[in-house]
C-alpha atoms as a PDB file:
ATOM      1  CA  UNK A   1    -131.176 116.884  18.996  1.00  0.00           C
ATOM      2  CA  UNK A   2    -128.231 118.811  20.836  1.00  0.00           C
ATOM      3  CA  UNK A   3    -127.695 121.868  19.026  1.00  0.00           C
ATOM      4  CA  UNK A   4    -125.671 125.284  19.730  1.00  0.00           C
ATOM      5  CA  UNK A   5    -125.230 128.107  17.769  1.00  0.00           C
ATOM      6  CA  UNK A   6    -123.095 130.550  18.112  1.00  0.00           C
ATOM      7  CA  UNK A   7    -123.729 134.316  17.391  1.00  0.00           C
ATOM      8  CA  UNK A   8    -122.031 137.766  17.734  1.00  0.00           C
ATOM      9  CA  UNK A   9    -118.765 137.671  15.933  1.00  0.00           C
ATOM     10  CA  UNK A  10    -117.467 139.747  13.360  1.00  0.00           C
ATOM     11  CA  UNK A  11    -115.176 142.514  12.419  1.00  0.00           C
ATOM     12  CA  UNK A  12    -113.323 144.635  15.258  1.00  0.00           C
ATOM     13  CA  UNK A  13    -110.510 147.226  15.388  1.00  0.00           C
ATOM     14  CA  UNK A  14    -107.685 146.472  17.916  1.00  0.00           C
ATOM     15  CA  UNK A  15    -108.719 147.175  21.123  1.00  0.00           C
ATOM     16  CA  UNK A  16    -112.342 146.773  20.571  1.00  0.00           C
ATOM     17  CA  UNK A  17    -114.899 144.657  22.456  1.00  0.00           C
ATOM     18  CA  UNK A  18    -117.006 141.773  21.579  1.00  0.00           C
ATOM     19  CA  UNK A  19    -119.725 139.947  23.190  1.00  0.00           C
ATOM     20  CA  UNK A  20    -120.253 136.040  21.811  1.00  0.00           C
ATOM     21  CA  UNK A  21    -123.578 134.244  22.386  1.00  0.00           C
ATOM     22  CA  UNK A  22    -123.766 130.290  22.559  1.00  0.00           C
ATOM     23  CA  UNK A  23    -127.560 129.298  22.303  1.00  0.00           C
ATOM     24  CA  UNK A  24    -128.092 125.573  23.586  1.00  0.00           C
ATOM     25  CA  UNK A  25    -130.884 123.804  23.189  1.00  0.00           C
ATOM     26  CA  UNK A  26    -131.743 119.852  22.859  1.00  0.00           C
ATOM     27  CA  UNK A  27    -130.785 118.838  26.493  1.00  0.00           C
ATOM     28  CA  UNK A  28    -130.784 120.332  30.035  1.00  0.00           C
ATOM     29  CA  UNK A  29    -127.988 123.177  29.887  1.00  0.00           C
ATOM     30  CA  UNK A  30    -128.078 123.799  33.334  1.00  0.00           C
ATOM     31  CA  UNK A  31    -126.627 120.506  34.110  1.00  0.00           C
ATOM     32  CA  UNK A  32    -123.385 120.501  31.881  1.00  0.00           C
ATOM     33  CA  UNK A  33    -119.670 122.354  31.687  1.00  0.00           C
ATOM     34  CA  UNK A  34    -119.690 124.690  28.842  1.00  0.00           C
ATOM     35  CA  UNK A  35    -116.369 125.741  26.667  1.00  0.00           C
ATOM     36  CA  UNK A  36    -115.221 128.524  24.264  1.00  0.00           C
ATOM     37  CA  UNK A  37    -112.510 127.616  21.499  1.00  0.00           C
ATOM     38  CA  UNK A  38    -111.110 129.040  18.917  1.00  0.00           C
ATOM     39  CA  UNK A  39    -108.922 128.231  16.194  1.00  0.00           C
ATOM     40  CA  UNK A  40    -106.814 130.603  13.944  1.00  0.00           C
ATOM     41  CA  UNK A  41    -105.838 129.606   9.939  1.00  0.00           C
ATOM     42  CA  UNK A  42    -103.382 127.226  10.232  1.00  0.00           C
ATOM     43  CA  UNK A  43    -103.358 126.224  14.025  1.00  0.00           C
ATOM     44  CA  UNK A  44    -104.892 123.889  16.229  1.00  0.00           C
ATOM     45  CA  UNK A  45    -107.921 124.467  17.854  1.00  0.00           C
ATOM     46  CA  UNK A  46    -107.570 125.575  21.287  1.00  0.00           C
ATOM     47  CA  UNK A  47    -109.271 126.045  24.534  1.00  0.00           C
ATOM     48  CA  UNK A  48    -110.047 129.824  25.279  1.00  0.00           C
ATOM     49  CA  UNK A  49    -113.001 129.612  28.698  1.00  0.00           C
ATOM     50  CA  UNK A  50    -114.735 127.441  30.405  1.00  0.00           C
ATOM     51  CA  UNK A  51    -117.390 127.442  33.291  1.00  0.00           C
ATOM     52  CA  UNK A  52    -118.445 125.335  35.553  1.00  0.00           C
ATOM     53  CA  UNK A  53    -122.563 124.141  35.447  1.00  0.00           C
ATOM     54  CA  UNK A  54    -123.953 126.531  38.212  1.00  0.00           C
ATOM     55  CA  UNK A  55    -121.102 129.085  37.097  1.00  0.00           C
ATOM     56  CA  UNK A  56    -119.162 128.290  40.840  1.00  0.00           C
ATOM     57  CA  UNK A  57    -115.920 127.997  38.315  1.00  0.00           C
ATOM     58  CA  UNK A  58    -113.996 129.459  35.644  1.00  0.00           C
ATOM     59  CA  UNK A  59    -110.474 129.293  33.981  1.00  0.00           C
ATOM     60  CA  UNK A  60    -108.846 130.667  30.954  1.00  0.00           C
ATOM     61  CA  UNK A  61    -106.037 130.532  29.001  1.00  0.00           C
ATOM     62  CA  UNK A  62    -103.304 132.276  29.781  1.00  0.00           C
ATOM     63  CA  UNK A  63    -103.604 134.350  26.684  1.00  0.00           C
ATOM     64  CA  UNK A  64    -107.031 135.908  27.158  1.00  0.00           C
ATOM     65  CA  UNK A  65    -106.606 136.254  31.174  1.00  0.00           C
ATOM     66  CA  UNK A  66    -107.573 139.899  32.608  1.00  0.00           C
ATOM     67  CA  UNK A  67    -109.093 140.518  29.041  1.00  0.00           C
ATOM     68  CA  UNK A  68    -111.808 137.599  27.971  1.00  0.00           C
ATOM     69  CA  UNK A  69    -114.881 137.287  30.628  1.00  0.00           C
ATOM     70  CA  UNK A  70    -116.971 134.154  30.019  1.00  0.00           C
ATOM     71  CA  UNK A  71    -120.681 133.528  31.498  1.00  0.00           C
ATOM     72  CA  UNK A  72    -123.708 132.015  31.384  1.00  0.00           C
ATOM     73  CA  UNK A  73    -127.641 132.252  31.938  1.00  0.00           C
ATOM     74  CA  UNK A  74    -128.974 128.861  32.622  1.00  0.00           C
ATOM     75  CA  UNK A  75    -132.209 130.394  32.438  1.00  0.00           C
ATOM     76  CA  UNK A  76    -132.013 131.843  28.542  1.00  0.00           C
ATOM     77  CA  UNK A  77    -129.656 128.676  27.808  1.00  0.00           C
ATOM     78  CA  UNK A  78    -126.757 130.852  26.988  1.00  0.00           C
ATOM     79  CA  UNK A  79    -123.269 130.744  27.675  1.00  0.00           C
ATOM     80  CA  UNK A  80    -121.134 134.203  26.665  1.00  0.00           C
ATOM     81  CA  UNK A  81    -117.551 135.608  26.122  1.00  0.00           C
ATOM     82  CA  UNK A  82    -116.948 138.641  26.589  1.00  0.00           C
ATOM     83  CA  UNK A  83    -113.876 139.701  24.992  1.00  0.00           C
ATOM     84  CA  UNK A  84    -111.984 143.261  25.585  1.00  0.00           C
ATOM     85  CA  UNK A  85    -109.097 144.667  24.463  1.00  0.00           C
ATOM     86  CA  UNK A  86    -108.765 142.606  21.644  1.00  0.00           C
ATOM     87  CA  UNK A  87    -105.802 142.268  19.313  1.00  0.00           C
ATOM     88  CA  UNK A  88    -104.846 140.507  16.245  1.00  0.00           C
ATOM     89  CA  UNK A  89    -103.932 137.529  17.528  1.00  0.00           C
ATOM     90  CA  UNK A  90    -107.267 137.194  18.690  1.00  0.00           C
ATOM     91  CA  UNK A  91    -108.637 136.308  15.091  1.00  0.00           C
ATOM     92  CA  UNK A  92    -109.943 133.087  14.742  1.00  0.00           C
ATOM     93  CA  UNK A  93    -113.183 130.994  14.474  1.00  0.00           C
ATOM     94  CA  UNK A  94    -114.792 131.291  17.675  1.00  0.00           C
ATOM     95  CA  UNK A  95    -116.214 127.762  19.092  1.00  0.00           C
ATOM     96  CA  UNK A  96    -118.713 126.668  21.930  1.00  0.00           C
ATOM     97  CA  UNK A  97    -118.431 123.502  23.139  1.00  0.00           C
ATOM     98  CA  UNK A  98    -120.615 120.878  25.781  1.00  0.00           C
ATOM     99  CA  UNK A  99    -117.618 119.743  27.816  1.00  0.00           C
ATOM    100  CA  UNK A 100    -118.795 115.930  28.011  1.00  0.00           C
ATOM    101  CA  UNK A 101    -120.000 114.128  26.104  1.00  0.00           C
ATOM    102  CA  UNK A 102    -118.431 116.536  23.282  1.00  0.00           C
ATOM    103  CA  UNK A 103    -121.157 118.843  21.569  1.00  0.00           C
ATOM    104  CA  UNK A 104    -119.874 121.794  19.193  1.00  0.00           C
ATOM    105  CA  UNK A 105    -121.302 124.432  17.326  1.00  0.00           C
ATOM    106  CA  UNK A 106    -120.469 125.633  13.916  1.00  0.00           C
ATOM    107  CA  UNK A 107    -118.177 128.756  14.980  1.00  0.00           C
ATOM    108  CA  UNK A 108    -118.605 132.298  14.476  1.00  0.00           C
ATOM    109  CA  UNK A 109    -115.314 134.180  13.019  1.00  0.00           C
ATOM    110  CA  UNK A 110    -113.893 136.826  14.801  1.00  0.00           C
ATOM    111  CA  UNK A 111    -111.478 139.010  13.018  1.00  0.00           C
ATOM    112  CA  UNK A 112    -108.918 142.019  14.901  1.00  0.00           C
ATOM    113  CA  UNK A 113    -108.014 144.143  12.386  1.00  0.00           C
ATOM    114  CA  UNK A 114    -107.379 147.961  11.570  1.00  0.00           C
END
């Protein structure tokens, strides 16, 4: 079945770096969109990244622009974010989504704090 699992959050100081890890497996990765999320206590989920299939494509949010990097190896089955500079307002529960049809993963927290 479709699975991903996300790996490589945790605790950071402001500033700080993190690199997430989305491991797909249960269908052809190469072949689909892939997504980053995140939502903080109390607010909606929202979109973070997003890449195109062959990687040709990219957009962020307006809030992680010039900070957040997201990637992918179609040959490991991995999509990435790699996130710099971070700040508070960067805590949440990190998400990676199939764009259609709609897979998710279980999250991985990420919390900015000194």
């Amino acid at each position: 079945q479709v699975q991903l699992v996300e790996s490589g959050g945790g605790l950071v100081q402001p500033g700080g770096s993190l690199r997430l890890s989305c491991a797909a497996s249960g269908f052809t990765f190469s072949e689909y969109a892939m997504m980053w999320y995140r939502q903080a206590p109390g607010k909606e989920r929202e979109l973070v990244a997003a890449i195109s299939s062959a990687s040709k494509s990219t957009n962020y949010a307006d809030s992680v622009k010039g900070r957040f990097t997201i990637s992918r190896d179609n040959a490991k089955n991995t999509v990435y974010l790699q996130m710099n500079s971070l700040k508070p307002e960067d805590t949440a529960v990190y998400y990676c989504k199939r764009r259609n049809p709609p897979a998710w993963g279980q999250g991985t927290q990420v919390t900015v704090s000194s």
